[in-house]
Structures are given as C-alpha cells and as structure tokens.
PDB file of N, CA and C in Angstrom:
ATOM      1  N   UNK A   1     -11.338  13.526   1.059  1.00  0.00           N
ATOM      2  CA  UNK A   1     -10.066  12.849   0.989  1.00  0.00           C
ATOM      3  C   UNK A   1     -10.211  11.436   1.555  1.00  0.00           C
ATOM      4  N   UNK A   2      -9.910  10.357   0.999  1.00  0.00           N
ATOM      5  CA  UNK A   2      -9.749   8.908   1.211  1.00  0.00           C
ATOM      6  C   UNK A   2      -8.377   8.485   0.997  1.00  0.00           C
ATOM      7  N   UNK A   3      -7.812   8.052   2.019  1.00  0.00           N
ATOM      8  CA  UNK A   3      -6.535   7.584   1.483  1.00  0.00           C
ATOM      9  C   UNK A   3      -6.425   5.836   1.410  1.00  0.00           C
ATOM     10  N   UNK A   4      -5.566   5.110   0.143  1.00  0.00           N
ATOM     11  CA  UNK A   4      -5.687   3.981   0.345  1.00  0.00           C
ATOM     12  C   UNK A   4      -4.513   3.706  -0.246  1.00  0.00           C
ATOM     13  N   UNK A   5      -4.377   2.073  -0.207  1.00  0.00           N
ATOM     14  CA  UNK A   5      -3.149   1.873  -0.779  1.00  0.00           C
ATOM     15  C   UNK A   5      -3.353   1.176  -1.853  1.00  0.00           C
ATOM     16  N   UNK A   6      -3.020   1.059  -2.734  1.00  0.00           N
ATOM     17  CA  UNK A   6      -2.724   0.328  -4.191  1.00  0.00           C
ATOM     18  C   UNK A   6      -1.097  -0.331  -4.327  1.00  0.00           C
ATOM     19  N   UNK A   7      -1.482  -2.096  -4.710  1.00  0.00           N
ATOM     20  CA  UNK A   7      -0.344  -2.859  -4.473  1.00  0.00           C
ATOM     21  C   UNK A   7      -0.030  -3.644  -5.725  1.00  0.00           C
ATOM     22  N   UNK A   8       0.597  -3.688  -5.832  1.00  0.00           N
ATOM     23  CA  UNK A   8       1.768  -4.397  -6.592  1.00  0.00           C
ATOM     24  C   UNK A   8       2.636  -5.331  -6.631  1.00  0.00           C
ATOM     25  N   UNK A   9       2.747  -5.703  -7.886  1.00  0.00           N
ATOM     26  CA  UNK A   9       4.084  -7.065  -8.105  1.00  0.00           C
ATOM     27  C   UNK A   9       5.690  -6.523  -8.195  1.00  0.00           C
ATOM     28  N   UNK A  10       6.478  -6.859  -8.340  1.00  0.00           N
ATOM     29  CA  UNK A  10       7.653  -6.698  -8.314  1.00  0.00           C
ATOM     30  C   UNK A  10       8.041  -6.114 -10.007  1.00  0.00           C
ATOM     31  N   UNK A  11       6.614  -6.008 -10.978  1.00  0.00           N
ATOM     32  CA  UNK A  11       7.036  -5.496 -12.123  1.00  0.00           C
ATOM     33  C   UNK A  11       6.471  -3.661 -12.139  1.00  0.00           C
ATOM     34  N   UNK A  12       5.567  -3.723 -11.261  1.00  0.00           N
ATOM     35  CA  UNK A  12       4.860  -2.786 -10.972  1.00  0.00           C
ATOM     36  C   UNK A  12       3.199  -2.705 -11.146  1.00  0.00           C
ATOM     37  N   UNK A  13       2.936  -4.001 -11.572  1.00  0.00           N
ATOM     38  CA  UNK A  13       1.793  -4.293 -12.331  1.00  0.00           C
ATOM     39  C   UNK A  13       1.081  -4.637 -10.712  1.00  0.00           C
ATOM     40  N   UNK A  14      -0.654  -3.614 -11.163  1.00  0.00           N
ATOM     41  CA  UNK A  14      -1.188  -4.020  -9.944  1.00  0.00           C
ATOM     42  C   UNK A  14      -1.714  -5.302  -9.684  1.00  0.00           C
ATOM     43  N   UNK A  15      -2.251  -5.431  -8.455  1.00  0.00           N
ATOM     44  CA  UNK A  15      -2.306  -6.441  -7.898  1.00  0.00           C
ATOM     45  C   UNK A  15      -3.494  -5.908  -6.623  1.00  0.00           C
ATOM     46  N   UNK A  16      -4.775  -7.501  -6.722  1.00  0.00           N
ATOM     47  CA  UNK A  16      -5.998  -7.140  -5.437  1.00  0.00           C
ATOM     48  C   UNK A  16      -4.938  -7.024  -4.338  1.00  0.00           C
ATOM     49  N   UNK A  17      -5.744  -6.222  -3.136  1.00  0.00           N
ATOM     50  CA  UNK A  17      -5.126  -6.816  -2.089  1.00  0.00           C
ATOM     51  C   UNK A  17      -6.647  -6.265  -0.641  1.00  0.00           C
ATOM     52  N   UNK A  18      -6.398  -5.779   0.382  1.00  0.00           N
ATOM     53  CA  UNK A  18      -7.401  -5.759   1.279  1.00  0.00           C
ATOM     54  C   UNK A  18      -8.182  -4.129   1.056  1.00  0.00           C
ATOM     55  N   UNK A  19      -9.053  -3.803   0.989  1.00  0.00           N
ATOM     56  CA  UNK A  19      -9.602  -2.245   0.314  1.00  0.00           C
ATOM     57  C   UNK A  19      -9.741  -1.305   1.046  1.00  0.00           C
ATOM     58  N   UNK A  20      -8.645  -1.580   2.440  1.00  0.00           N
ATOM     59  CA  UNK A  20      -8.954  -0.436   3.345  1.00  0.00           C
ATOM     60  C   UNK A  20      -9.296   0.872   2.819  1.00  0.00           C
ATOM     61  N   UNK A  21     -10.055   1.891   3.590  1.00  0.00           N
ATOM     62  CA  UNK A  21      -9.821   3.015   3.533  1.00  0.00           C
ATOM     63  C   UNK A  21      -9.387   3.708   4.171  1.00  0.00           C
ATOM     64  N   UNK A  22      -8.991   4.355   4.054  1.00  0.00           N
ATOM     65  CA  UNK A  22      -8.718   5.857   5.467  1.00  0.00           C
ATOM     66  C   UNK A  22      -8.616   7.264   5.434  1.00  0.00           C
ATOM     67  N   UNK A  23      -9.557   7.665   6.541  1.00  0.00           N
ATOM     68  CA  UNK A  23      -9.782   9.164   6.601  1.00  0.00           C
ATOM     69  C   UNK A  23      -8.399   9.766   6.847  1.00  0.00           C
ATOM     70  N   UNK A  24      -7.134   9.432   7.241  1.00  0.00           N
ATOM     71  CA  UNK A  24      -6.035  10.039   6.590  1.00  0.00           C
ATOM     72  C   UNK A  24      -5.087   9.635   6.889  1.00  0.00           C
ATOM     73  N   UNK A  25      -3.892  10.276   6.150  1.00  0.00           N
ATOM     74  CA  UNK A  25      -2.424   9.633   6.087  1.00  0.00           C
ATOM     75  C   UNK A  25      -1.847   8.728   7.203  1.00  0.00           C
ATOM     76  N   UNK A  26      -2.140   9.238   8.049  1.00  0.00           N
ATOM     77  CA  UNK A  26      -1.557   8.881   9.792  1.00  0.00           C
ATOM     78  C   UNK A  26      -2.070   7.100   9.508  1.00  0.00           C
ATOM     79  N   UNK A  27      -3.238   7.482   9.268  1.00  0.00           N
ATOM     80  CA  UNK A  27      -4.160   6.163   9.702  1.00  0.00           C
ATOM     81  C   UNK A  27      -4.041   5.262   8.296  1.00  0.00           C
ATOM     82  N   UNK A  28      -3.648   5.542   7.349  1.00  0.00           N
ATOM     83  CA  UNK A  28      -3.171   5.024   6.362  1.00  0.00           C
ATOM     84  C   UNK A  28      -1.403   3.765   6.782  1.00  0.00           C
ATOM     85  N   UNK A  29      -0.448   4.845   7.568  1.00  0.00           N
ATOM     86  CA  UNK A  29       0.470   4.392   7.339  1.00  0.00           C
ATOM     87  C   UNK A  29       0.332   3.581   8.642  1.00  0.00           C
ATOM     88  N   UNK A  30      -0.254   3.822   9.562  1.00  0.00           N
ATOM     89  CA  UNK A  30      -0.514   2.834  10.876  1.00  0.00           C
ATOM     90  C   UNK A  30      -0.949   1.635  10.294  1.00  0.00           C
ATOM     91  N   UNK A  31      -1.527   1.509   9.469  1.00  0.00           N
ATOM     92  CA  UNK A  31      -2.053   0.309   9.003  1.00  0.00           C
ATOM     93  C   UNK A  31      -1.705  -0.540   8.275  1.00  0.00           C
ATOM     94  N   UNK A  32      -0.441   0.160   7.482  1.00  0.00           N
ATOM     95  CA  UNK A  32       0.426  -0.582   6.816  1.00  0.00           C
ATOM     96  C   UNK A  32       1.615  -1.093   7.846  1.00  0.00           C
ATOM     97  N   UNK A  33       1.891  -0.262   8.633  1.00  0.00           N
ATOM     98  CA  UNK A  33       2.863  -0.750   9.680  1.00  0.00           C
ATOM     99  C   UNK A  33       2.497  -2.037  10.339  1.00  0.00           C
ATOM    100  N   UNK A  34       1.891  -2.107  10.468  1.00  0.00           N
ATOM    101  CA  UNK A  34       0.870  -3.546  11.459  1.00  0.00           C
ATOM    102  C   UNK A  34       0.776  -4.533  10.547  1.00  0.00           C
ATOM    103  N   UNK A  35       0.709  -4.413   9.246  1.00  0.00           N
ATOM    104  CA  UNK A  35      -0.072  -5.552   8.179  1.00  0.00           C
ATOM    105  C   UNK A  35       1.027  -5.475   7.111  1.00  0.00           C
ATOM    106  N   UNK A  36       2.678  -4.959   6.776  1.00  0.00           N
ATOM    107  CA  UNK A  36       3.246  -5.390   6.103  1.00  0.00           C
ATOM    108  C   UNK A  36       3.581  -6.579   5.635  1.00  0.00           C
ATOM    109  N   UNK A  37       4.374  -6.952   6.642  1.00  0.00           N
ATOM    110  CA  UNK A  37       4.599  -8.616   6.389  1.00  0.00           C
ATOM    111  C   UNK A  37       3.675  -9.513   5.868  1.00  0.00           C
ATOM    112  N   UNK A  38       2.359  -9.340   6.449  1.00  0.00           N
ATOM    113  CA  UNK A  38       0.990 -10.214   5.535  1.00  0.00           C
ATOM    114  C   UNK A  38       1.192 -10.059   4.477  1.00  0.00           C
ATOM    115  N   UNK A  39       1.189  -8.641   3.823  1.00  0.00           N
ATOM    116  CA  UNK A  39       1.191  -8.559   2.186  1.00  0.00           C
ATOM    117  C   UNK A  39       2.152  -9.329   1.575  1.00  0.00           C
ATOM    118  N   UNK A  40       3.366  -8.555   2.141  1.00  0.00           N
ATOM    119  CA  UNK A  40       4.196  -9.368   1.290  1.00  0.00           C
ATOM    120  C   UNK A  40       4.541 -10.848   1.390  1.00  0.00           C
ATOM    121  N   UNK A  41       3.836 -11.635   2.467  1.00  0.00           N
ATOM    122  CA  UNK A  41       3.618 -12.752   2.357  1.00  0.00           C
ATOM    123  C   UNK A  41       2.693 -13.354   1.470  1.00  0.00           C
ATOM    124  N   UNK A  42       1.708 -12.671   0.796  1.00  0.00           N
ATOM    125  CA  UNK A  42       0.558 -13.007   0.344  1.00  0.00           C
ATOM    126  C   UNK A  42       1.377 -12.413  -1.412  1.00  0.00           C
ATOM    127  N   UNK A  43       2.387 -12.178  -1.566  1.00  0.00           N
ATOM    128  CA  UNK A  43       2.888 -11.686  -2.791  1.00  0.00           C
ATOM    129  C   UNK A  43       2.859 -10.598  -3.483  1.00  0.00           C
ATOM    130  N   UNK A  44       2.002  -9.392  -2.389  1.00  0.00           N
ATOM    131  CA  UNK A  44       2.645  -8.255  -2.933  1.00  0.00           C
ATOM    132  C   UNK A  44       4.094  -7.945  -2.443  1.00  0.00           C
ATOM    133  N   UNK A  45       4.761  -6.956  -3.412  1.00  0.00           N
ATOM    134  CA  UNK A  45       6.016  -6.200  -3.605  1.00  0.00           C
ATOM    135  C   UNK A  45       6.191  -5.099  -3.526  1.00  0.00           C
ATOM    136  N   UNK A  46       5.099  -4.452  -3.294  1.00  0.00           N
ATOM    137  CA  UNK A  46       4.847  -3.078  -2.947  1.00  0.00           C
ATOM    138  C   UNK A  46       3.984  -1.712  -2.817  1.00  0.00           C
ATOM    139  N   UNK A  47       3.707  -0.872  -2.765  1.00  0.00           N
ATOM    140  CA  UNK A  47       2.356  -0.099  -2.396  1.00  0.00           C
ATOM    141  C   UNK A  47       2.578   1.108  -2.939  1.00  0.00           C
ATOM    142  N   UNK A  48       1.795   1.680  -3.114  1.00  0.00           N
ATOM    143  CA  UNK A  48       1.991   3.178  -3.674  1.00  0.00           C
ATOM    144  C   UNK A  48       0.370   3.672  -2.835  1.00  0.00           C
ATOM    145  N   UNK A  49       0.921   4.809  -1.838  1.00  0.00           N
ATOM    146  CA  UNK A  49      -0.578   5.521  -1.257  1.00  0.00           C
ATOM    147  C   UNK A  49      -1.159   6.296  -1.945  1.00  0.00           C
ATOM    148  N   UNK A  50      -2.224   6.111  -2.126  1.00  0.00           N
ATOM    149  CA  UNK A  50      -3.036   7.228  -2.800  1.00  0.00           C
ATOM    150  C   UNK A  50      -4.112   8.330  -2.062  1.00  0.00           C
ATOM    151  N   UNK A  51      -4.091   8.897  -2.193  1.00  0.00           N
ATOM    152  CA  UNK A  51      -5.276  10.005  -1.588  1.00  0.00           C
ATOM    153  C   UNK A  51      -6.279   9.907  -2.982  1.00  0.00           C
ATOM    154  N   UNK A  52      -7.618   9.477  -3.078  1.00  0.00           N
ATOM    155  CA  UNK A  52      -8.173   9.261  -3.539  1.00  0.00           C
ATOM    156  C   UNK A  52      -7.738   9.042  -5.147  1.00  0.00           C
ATOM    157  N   UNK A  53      -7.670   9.517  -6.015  1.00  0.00           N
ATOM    158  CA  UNK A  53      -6.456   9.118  -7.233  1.00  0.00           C
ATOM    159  C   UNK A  53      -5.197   9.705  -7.311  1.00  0.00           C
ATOM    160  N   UNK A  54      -4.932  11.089  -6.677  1.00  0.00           N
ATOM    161  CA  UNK A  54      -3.461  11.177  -6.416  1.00  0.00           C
ATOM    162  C   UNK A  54      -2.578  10.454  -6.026  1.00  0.00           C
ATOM    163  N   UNK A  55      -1.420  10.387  -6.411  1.00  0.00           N
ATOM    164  CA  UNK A  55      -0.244   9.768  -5.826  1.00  0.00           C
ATOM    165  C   UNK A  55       0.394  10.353  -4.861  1.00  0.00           C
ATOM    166  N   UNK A  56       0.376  10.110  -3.693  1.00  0.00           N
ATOM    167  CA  UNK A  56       0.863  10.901  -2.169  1.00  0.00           C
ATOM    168  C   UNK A  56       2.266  10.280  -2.591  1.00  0.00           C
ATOM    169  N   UNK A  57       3.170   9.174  -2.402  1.00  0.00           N
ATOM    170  CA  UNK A  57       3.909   8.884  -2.248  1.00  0.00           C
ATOM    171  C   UNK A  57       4.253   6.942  -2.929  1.00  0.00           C
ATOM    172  N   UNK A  58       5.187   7.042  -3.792  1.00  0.00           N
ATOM    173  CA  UNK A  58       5.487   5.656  -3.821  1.00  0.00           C
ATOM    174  C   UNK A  58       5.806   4.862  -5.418  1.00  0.00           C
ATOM    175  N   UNK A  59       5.920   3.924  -5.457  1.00  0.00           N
ATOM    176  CA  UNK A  59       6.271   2.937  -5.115  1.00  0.00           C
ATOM    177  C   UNK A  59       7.077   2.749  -4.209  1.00  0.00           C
ATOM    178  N   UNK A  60       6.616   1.693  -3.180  1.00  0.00           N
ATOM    179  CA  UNK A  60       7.566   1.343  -1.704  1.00  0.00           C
ATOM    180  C   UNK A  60       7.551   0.069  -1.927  1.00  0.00           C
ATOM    181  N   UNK A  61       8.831  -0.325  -1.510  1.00  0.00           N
ATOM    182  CA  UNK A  61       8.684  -1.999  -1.443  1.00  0.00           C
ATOM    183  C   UNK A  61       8.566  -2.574  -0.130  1.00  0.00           C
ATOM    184  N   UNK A  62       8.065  -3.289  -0.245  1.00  0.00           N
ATOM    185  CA  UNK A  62       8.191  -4.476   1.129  1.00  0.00           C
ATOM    186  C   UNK A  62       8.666  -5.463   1.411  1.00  0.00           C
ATOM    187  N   UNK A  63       9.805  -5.018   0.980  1.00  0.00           N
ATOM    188  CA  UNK A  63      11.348  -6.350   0.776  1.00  0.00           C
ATOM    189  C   UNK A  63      12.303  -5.205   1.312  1.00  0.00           C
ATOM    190  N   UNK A  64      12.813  -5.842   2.507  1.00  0.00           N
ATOM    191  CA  UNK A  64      14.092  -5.102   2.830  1.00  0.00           C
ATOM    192  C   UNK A  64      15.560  -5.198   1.724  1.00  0.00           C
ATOM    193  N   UNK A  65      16.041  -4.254   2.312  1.00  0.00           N
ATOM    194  CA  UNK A  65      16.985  -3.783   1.363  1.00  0.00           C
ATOM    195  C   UNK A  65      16.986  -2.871  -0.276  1.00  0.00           C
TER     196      UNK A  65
END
C-alpha cells in the first residue's frame, strides 16, 4: 500500500504537483495539512488520495467554501 495524492485544476483535469509518498493514510493527510496552501498557491484546486490506484477518497478542494 502507497498512498499519494493526485491534483488537479478546477476542471478536474490533472495536474504535476510534489510525488510524495506515504506508507499510510495518517501520514498522507498530515502532509497535506502542512502543505495545503502551497498547492493551492501554486494552482492546484484540488486532490483526490489514492492508495496506490484506488480512490480512497475525493475530489477535495482547496478553496474554502
């Protein structure tokens, strides 16, 4: 199990972003907690986690509201 995140534009269309990995969820979402704002400063719109090609959870945005 690898969990990572896969990011996105505001159409849903992906988008590079940093290639963390992580041995699991916990340490997945710790890492997004700390480094949101970068992304979406850098122009992603949102993330979808994956556990190696599964979809755990998402599209999430990183625009409040």
């Amino acid at each position: 199990m690898v969990f990572r995140w896969h990011y996105q534009d505001d159409k849903g269309n992906g988008l590079s972003g940093p290639g963390q990995a992580f041995a699991d969820q916990a340490g997945a979402e710790d890492w997004l907690g700390a480094h949101w704002r970068e992304l979406a400063d850098a122009g992603i719109d949102g993330v979808v986690l994956l556990d190696d090609a599964d979809v755990v959870y998402g599209p999430m945005s990183l625009h409040a509201g």
